[in-house]
C-alpha atoms as a PDB file:
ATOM      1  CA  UNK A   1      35.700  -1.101  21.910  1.00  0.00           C
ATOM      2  CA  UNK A   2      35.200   0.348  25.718  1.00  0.00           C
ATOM      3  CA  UNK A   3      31.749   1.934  25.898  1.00  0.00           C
ATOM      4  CA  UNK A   4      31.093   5.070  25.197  1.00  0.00           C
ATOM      5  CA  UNK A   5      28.345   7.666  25.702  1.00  0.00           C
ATOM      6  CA  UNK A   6      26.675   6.487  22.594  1.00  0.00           C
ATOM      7  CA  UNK A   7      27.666   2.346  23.213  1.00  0.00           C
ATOM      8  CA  UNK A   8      26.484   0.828  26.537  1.00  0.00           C
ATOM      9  CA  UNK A   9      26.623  -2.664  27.861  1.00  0.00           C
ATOM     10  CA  UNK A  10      23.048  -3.293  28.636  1.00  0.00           C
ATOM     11  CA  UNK A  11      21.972  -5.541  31.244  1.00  0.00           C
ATOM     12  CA  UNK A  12      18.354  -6.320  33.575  1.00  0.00           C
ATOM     13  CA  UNK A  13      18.680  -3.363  35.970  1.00  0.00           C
ATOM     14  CA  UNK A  14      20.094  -0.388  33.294  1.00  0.00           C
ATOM     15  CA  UNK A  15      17.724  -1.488  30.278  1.00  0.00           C
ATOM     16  CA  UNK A  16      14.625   0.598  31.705  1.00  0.00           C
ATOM     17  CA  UNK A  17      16.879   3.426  32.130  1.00  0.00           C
ATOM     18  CA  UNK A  18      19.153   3.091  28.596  1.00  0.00           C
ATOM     19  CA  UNK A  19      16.605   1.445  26.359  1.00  0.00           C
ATOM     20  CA  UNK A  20      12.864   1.687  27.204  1.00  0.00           C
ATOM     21  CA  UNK A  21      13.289   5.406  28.751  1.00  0.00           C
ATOM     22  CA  UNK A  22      16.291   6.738  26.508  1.00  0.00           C
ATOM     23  CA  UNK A  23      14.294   5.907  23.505  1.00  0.00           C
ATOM     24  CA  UNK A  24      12.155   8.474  24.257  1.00  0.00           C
ATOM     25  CA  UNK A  25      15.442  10.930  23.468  1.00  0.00           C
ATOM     26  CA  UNK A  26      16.995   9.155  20.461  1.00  0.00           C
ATOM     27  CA  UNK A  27      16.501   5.767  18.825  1.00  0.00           C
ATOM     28  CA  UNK A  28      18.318   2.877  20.809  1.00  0.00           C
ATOM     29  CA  UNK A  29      19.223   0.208  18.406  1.00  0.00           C
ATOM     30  CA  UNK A  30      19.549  -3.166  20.958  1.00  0.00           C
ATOM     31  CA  UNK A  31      22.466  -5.991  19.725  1.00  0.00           C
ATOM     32  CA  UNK A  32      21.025  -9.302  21.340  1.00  0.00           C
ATOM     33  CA  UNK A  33      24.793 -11.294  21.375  1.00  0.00           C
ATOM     34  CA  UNK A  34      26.909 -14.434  22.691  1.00  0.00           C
ATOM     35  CA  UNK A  35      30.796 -14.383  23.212  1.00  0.00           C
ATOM     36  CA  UNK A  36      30.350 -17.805  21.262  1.00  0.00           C
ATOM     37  CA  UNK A  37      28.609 -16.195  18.077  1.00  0.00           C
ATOM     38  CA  UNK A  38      31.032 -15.799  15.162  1.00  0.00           C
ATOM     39  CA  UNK A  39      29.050 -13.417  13.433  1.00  0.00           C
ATOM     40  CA  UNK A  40      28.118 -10.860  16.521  1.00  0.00           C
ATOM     41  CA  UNK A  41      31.923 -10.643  16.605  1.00  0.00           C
ATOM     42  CA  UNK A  42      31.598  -9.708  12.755  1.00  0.00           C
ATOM     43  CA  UNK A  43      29.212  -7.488  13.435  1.00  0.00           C
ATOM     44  CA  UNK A  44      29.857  -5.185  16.354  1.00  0.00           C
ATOM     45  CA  UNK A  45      32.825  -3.443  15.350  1.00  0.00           C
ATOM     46  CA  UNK A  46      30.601  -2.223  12.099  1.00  0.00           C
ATOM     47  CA  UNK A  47      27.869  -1.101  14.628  1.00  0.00           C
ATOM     48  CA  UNK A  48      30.260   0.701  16.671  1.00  0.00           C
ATOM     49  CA  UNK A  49      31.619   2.268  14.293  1.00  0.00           C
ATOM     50  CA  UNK A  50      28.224   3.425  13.161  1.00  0.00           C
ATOM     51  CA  UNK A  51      26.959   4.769  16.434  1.00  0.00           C
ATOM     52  CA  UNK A  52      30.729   6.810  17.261  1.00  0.00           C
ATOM     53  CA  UNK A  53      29.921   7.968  13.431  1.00  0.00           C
ATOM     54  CA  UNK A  54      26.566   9.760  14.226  1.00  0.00           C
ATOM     55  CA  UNK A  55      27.272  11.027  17.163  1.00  0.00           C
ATOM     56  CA  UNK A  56      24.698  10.655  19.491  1.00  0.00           C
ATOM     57  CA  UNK A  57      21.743  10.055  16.559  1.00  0.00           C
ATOM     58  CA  UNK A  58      21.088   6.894  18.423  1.00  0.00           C
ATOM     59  CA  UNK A  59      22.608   4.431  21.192  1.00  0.00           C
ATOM     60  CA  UNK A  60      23.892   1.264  20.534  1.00  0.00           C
ATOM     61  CA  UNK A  61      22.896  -1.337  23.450  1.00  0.00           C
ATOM     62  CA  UNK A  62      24.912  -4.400  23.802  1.00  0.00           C
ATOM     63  CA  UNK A  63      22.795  -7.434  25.177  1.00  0.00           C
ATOM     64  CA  UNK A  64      25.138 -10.480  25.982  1.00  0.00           C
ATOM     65  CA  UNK A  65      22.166 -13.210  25.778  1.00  0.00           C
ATOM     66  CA  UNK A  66      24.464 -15.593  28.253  1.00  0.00           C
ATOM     67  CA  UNK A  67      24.341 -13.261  30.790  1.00  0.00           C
ATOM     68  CA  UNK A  68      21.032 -11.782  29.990  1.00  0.00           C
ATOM     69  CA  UNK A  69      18.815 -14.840  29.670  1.00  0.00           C
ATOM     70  CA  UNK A  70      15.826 -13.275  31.273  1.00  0.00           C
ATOM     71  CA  UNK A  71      16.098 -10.117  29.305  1.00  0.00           C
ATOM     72  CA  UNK A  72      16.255 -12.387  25.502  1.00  0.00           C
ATOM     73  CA  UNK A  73      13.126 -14.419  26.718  1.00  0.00           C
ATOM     74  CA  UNK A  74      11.375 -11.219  27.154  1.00  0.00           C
ATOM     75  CA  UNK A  75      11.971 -10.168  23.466  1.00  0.00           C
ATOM     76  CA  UNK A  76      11.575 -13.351  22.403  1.00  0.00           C
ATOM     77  CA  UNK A  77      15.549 -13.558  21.332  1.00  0.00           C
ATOM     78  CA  UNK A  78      15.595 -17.260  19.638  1.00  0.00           C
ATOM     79  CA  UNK A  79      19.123 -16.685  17.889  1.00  0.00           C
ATOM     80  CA  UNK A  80      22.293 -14.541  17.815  1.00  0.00           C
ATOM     81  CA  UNK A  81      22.908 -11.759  16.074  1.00  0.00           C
ATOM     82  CA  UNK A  82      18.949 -10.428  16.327  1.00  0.00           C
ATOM     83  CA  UNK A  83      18.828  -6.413  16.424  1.00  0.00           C
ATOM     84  CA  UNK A  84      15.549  -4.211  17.627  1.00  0.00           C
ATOM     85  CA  UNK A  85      15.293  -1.381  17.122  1.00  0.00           C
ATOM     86  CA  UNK A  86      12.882   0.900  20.091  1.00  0.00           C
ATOM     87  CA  UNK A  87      11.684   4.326  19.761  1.00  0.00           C
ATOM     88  CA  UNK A  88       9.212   6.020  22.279  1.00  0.00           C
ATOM     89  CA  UNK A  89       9.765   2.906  24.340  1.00  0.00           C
ATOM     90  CA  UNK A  90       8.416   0.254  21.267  1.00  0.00           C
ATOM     91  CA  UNK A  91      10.030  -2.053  19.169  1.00  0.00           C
ATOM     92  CA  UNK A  92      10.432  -0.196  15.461  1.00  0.00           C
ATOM     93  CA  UNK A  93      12.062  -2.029  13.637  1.00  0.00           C
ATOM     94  CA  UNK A  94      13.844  -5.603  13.412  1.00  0.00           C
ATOM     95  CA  UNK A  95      16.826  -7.521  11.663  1.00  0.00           C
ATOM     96  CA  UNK A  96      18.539 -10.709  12.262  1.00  0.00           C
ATOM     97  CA  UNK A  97      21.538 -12.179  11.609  1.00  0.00           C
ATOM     98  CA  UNK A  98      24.489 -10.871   9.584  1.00  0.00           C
ATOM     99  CA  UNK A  99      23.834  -7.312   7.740  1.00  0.00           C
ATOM    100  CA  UNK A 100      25.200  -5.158   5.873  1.00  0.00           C
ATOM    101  CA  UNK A 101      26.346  -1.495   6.841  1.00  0.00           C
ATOM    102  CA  UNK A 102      23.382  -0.345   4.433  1.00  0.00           C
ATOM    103  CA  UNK A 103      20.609  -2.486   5.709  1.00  0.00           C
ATOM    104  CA  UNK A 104      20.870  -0.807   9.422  1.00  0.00           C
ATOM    105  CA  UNK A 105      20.992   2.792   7.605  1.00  0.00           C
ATOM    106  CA  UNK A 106      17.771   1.421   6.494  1.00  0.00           C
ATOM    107  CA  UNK A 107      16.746   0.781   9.577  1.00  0.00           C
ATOM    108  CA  UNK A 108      17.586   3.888  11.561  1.00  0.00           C
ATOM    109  CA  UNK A 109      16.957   6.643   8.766  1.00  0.00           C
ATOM    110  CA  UNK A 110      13.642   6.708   9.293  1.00  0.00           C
ATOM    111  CA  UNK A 111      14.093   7.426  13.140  1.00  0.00           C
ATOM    112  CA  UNK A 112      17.137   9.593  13.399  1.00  0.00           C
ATOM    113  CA  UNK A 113      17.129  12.986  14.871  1.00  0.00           C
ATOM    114  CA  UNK A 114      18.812  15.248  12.776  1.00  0.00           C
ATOM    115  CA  UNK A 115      20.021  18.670  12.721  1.00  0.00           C
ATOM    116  CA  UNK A 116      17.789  19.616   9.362  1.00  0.00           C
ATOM    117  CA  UNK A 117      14.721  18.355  11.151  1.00  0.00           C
ATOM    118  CA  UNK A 118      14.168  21.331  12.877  1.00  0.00           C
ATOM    119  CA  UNK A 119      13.842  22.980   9.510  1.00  0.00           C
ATOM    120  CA  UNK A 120      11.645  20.592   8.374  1.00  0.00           C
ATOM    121  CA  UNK A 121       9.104  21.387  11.783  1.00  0.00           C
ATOM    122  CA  UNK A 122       9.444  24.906  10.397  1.00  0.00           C
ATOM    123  CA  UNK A 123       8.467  24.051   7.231  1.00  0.00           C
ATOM    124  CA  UNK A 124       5.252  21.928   7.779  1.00  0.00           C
ATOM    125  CA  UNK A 125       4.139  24.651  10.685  1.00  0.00           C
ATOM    126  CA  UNK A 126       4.789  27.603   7.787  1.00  0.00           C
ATOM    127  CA  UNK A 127       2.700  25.284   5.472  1.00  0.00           C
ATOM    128  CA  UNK A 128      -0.033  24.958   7.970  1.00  0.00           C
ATOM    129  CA  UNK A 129      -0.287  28.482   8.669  1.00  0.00           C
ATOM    130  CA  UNK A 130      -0.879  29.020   4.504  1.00  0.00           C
ATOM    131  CA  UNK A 131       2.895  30.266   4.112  1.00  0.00           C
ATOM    132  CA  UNK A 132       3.487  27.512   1.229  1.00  0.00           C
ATOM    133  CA  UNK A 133       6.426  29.683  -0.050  1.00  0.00           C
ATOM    134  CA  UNK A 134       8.369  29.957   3.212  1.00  0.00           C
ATOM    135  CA  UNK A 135       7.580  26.414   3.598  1.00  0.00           C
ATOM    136  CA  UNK A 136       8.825  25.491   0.233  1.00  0.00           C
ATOM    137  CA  UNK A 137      11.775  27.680   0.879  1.00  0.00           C
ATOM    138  CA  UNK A 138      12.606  26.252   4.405  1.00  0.00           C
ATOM    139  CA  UNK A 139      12.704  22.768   2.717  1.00  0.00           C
ATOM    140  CA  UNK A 140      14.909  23.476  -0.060  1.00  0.00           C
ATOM    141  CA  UNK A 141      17.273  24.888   2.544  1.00  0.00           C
ATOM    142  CA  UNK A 142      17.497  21.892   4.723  1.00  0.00           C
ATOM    143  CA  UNK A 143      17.672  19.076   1.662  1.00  0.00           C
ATOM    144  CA  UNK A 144      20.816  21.751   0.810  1.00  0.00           C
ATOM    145  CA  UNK A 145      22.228  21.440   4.348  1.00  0.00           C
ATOM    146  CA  UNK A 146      21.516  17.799   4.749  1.00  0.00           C
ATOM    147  CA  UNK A 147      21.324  16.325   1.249  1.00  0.00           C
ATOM    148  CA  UNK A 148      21.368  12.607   2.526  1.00  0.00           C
ATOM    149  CA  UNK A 149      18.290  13.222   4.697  1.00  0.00           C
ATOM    150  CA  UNK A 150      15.815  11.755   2.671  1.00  0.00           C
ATOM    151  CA  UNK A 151      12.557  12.568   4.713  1.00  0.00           C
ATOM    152  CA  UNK A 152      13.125  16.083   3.363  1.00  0.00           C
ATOM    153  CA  UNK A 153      13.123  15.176  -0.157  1.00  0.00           C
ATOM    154  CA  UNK A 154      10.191  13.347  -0.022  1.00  0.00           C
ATOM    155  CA  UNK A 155       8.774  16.243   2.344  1.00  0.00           C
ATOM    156  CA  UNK A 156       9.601  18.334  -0.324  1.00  0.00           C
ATOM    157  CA  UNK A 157       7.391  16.094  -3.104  1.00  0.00           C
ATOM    158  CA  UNK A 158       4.650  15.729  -0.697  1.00  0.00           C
ATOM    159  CA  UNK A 159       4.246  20.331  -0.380  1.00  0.00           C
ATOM    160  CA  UNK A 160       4.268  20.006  -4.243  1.00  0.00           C
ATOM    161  CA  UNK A 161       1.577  17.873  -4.870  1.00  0.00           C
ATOM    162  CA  UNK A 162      -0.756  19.560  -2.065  1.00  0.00           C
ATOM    163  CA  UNK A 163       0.340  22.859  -3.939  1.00  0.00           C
ATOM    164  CA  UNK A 164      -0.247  21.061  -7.476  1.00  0.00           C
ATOM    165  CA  UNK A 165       2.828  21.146  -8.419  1.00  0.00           C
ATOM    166  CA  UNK A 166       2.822  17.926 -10.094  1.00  0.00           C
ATOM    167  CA  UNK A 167       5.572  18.700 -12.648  1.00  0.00           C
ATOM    168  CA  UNK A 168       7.833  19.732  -9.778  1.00  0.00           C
ATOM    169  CA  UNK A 169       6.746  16.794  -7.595  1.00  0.00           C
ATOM    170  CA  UNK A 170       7.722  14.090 -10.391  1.00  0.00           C
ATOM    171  CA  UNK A 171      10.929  15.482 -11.082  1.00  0.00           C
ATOM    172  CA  UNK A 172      12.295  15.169  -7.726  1.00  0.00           C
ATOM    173  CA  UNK A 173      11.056  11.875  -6.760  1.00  0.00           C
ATOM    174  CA  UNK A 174      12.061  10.183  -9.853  1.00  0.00           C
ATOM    175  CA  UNK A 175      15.120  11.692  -9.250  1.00  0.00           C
ATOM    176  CA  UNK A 176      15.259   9.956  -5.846  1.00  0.00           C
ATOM    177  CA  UNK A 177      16.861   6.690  -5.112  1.00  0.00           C
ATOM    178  CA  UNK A 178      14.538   3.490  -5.898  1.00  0.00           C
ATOM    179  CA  UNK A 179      15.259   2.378  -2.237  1.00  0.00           C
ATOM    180  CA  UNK A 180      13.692   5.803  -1.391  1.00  0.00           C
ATOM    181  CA  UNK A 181      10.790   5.566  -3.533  1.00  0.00           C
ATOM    182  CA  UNK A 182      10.004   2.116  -2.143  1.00  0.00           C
ATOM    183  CA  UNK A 183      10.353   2.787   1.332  1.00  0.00           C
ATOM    184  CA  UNK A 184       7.399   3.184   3.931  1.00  0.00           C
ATOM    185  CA  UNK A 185       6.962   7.031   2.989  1.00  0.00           C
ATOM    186  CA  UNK A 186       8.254   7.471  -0.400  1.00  0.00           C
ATOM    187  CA  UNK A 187       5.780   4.538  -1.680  1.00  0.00           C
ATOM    188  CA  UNK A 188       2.625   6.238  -1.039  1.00  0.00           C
ATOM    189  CA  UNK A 189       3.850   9.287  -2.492  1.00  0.00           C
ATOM    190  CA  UNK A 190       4.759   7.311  -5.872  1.00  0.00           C
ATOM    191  CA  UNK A 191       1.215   5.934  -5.623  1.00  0.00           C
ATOM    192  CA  UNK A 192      -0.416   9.918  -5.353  1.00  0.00           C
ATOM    193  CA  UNK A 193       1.680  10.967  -8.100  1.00  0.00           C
ATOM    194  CA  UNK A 194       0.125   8.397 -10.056  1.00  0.00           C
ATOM    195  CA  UNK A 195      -3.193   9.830  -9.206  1.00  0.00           C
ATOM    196  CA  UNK A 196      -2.179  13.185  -9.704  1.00  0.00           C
ATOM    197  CA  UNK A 197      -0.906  12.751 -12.895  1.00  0.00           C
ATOM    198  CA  UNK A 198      -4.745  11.195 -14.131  1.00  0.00           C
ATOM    199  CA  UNK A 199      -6.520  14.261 -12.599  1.00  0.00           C
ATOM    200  CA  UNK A 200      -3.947  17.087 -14.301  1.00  0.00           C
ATOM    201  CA  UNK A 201      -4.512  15.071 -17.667  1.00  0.00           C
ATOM    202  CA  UNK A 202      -8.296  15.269 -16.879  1.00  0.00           C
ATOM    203  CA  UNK A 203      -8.535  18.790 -16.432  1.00  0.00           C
ATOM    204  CA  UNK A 204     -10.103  20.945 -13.515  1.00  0.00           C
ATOM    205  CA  UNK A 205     -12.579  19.036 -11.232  1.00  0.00           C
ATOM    206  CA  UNK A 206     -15.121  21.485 -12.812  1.00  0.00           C
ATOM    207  CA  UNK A 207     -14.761  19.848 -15.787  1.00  0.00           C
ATOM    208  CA  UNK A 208     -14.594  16.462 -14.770  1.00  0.00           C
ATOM    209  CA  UNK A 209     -17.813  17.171 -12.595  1.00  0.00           C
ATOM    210  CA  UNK A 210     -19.530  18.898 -15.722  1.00  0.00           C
ATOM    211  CA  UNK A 211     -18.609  16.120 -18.017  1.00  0.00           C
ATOM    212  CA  UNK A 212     -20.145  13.577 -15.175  1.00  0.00           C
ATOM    213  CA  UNK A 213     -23.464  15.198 -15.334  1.00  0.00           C
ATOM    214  CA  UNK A 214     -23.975  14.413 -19.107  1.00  0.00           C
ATOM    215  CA  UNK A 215     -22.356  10.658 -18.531  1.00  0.00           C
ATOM    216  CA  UNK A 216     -22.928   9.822 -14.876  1.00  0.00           C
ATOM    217  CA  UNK A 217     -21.372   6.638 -15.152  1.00  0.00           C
ATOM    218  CA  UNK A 218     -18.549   6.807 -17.275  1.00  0.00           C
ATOM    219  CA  UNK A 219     -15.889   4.943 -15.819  1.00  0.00           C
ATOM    220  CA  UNK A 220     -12.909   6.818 -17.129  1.00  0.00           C
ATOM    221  CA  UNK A 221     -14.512  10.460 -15.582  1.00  0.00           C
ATOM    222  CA  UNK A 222     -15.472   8.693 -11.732  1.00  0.00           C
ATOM    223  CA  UNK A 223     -11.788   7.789 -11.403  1.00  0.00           C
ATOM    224  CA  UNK A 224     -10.305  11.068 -12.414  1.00  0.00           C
ATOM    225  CA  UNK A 225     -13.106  12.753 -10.257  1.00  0.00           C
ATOM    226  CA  UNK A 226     -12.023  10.286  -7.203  1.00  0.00           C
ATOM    227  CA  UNK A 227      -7.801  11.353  -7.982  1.00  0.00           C
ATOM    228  CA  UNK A 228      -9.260  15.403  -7.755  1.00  0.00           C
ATOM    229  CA  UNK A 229     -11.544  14.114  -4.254  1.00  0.00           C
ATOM    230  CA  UNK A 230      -7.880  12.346  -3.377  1.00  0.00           C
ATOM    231  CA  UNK A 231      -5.570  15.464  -3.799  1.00  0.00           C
ATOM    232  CA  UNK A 232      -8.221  17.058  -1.837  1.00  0.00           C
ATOM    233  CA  UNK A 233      -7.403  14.828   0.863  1.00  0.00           C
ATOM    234  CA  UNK A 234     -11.267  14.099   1.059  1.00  0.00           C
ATOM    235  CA  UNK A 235     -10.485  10.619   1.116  1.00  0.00           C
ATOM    236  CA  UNK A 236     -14.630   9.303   2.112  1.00  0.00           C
ATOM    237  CA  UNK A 237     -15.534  11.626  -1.778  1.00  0.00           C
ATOM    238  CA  UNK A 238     -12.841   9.120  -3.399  1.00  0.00           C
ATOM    239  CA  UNK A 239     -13.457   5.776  -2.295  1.00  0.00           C
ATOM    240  CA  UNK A 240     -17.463   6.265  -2.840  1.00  0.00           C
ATOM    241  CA  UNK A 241     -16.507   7.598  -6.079  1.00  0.00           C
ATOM    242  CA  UNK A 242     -14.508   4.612  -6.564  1.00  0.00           C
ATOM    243  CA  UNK A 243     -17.187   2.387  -5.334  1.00  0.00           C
ATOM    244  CA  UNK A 244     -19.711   4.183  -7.943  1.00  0.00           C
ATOM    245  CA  UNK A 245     -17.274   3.272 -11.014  1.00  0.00           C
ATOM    246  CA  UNK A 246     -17.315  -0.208  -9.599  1.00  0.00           C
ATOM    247  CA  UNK A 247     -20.907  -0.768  -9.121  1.00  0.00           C
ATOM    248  CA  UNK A 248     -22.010  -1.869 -12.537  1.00  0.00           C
ATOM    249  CA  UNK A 249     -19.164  -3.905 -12.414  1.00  0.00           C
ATOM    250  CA  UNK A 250     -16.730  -4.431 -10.459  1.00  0.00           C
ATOM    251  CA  UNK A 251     -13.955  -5.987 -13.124  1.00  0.00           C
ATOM    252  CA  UNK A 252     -14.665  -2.446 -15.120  1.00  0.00           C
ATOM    253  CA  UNK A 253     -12.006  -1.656 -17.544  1.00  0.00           C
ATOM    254  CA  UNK A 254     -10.495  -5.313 -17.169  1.00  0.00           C
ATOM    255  CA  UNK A 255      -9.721  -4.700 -13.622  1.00  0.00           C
ATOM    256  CA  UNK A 256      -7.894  -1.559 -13.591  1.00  0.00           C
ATOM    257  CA  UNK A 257     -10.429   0.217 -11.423  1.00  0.00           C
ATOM    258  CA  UNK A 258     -10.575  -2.185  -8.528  1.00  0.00           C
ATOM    259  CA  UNK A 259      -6.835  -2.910  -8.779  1.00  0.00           C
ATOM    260  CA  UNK A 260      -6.282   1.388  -8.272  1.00  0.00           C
ATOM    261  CA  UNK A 261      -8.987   1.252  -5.766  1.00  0.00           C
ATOM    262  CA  UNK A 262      -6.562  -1.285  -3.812  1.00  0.00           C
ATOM    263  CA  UNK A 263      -3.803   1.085  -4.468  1.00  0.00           C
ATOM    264  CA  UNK A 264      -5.728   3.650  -2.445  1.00  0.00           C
ATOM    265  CA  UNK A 265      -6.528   1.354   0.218  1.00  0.00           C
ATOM    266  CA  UNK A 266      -2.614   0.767   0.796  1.00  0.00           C
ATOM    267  CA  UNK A 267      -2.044   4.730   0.539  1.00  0.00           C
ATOM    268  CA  UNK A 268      -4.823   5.447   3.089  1.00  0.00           C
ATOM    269  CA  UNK A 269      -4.536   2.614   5.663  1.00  0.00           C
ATOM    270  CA  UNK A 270      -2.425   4.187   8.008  1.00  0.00           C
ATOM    271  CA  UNK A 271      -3.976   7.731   7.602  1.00  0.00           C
ATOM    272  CA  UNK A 272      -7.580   6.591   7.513  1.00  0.00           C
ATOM    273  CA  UNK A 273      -8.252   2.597   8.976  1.00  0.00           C
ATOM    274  CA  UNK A 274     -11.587   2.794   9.492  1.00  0.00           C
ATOM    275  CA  UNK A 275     -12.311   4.049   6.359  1.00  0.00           C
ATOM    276  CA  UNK A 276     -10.595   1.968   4.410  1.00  0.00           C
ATOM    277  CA  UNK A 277     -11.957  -0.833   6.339  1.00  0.00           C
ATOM    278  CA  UNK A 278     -15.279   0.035   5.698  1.00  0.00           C
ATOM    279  CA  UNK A 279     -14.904   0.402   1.875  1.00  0.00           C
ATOM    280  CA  UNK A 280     -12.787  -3.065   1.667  1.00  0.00           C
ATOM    281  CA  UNK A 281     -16.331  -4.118   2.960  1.00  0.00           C
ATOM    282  CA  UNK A 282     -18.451  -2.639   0.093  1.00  0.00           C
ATOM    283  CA  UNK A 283     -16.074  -4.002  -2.263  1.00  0.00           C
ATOM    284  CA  UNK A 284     -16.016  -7.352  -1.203  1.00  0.00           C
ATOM    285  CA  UNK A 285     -19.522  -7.045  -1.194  1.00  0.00           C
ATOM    286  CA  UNK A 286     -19.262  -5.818  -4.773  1.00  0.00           C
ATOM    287  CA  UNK A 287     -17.202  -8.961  -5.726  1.00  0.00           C
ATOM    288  CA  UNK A 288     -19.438 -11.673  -4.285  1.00  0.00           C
END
């Protein structure tokens, strides 16, 4: 296929200009390939295909590795087909070899510009500004305009569960697709639900609190005090509650604790590294 505004041959003096630079506009997704390689030839007309179907949502650049030695050894290309993925000028995201239409999707969903997305910057500034409604509103409106963009639905559970809507919130991510709910965002959502489900079963963080005062260490109480400190985003009041349940010891409840406590560490890493770093630390400490 002849190149097009959204497919461009790629070579050492137009990658800074297509790739490193145009990623700042749109994802570019970069197709390392030899004239010689059976499956690039597979490949490419899918990816094509792809890029003249969404229109602009990102660029695919075509590397030919024979011609473009210098440019493979710089990304450390050690065989044909191998696919990167840059956004903001960085490598995102990865896949070699032979894939499916489905398994680039994967790949690019998470960085595509879409239409809907502007709805979705409305809705998290009307959320910030203590419009929950509106913003609630605003994201119903773009999953209804753009049903296949996923970041909205799990937008959408994310505004529940700040809002305690927890009823709401499980509903629509069970409802989503398992890839969904295992993917990079929708995971640590599934992991908060979880936790918000053992604080609404506990009752109101009053209570829990109250009830701690007559049994300070009650195992069952700290955690559903440290899911309340967790949907209150005051991530340092969960781990040390955490850490308290943990203290007398640490394999508490035949593990459960600790193994949660991990959970949270996964849920938190990005948000929060030094914290979680720091509380990996006291439980190590804990354990030996």
């Amino acid at each position: 296929m002849a190149n097009s505004e959204f497919i461009i041959d790629v070579t050492q003096d137009n990658f800074q200009q297509v790739v490193i630079e145009g990623s700042n506009a749109q994802p570019v997704l970069v197709d390392f390939w030899a004239p010689w390689c059976g499956p690039c030839r597979m490949v490419m007309p899918m990816l094509e295909k792809l890029a003249n179907e969404l229109a602009g949502q990102f660029v695919l650049a075509k590397v030919n590795i024979d011609e473009q030695q210098q440019l493979a050894l710089q990304y450390g290309v050690r065989s044909v087909p191998t696919f990167k993925l840059f956004k903001g000028g960085q490598v995102v995201g990865e896949l070699m070899g032979a894939q499916p239409e489905s398994a680039f999707r994967q790949l690019l969903e998470p960085h595509l510009v879409r239409a809907s997305d502007e709805l979705r910057q409305q809705a998290l500034a009307a959320f910030r500004a203590g419009q929950t409604e509106q913003a609630i509103g605003l994201l119903k409106e773009a999953a209804a305009q753009d049903p296949q963009n996923t970041r909205i639905h799990l937008d959408l559970v994310n505004l529940y569960l700040k809002t305690g809507q927890i009823q709401a919130a499980a509903e629509l991510y069970n409802s989503l697709p398992q890839a969904v709910r295992d993917s990079e965002a929708g995971k640590p959502l599934g992991l908060i639900l979880k936790f918000a489900k053992t604080a609404q079963s506990a009752g109101p963080v009053e209570t829990v609190e109250q009830k701690l005062q007559e049994d300070p260490n009650n195992p069952t109480l700290l955690v559903a005090l440290a899911a309340h400190r967790l949907l209150q985003q005051d991530y340092e009041g969960a781990l040390s509650t955490f850490i308290k349940a943990l203290t007398p010891d640490v394999n508490v409840m035949d593990g459960k604790i600790k193994a949660l406590l991990l959970e949270v560490f996964d849920i938190l890493d990005k948000e929060a590294p030094e914290l979680v770093k720091q509380y990996r630390r006291r439980l190590q400490m804990l354990m030996f």
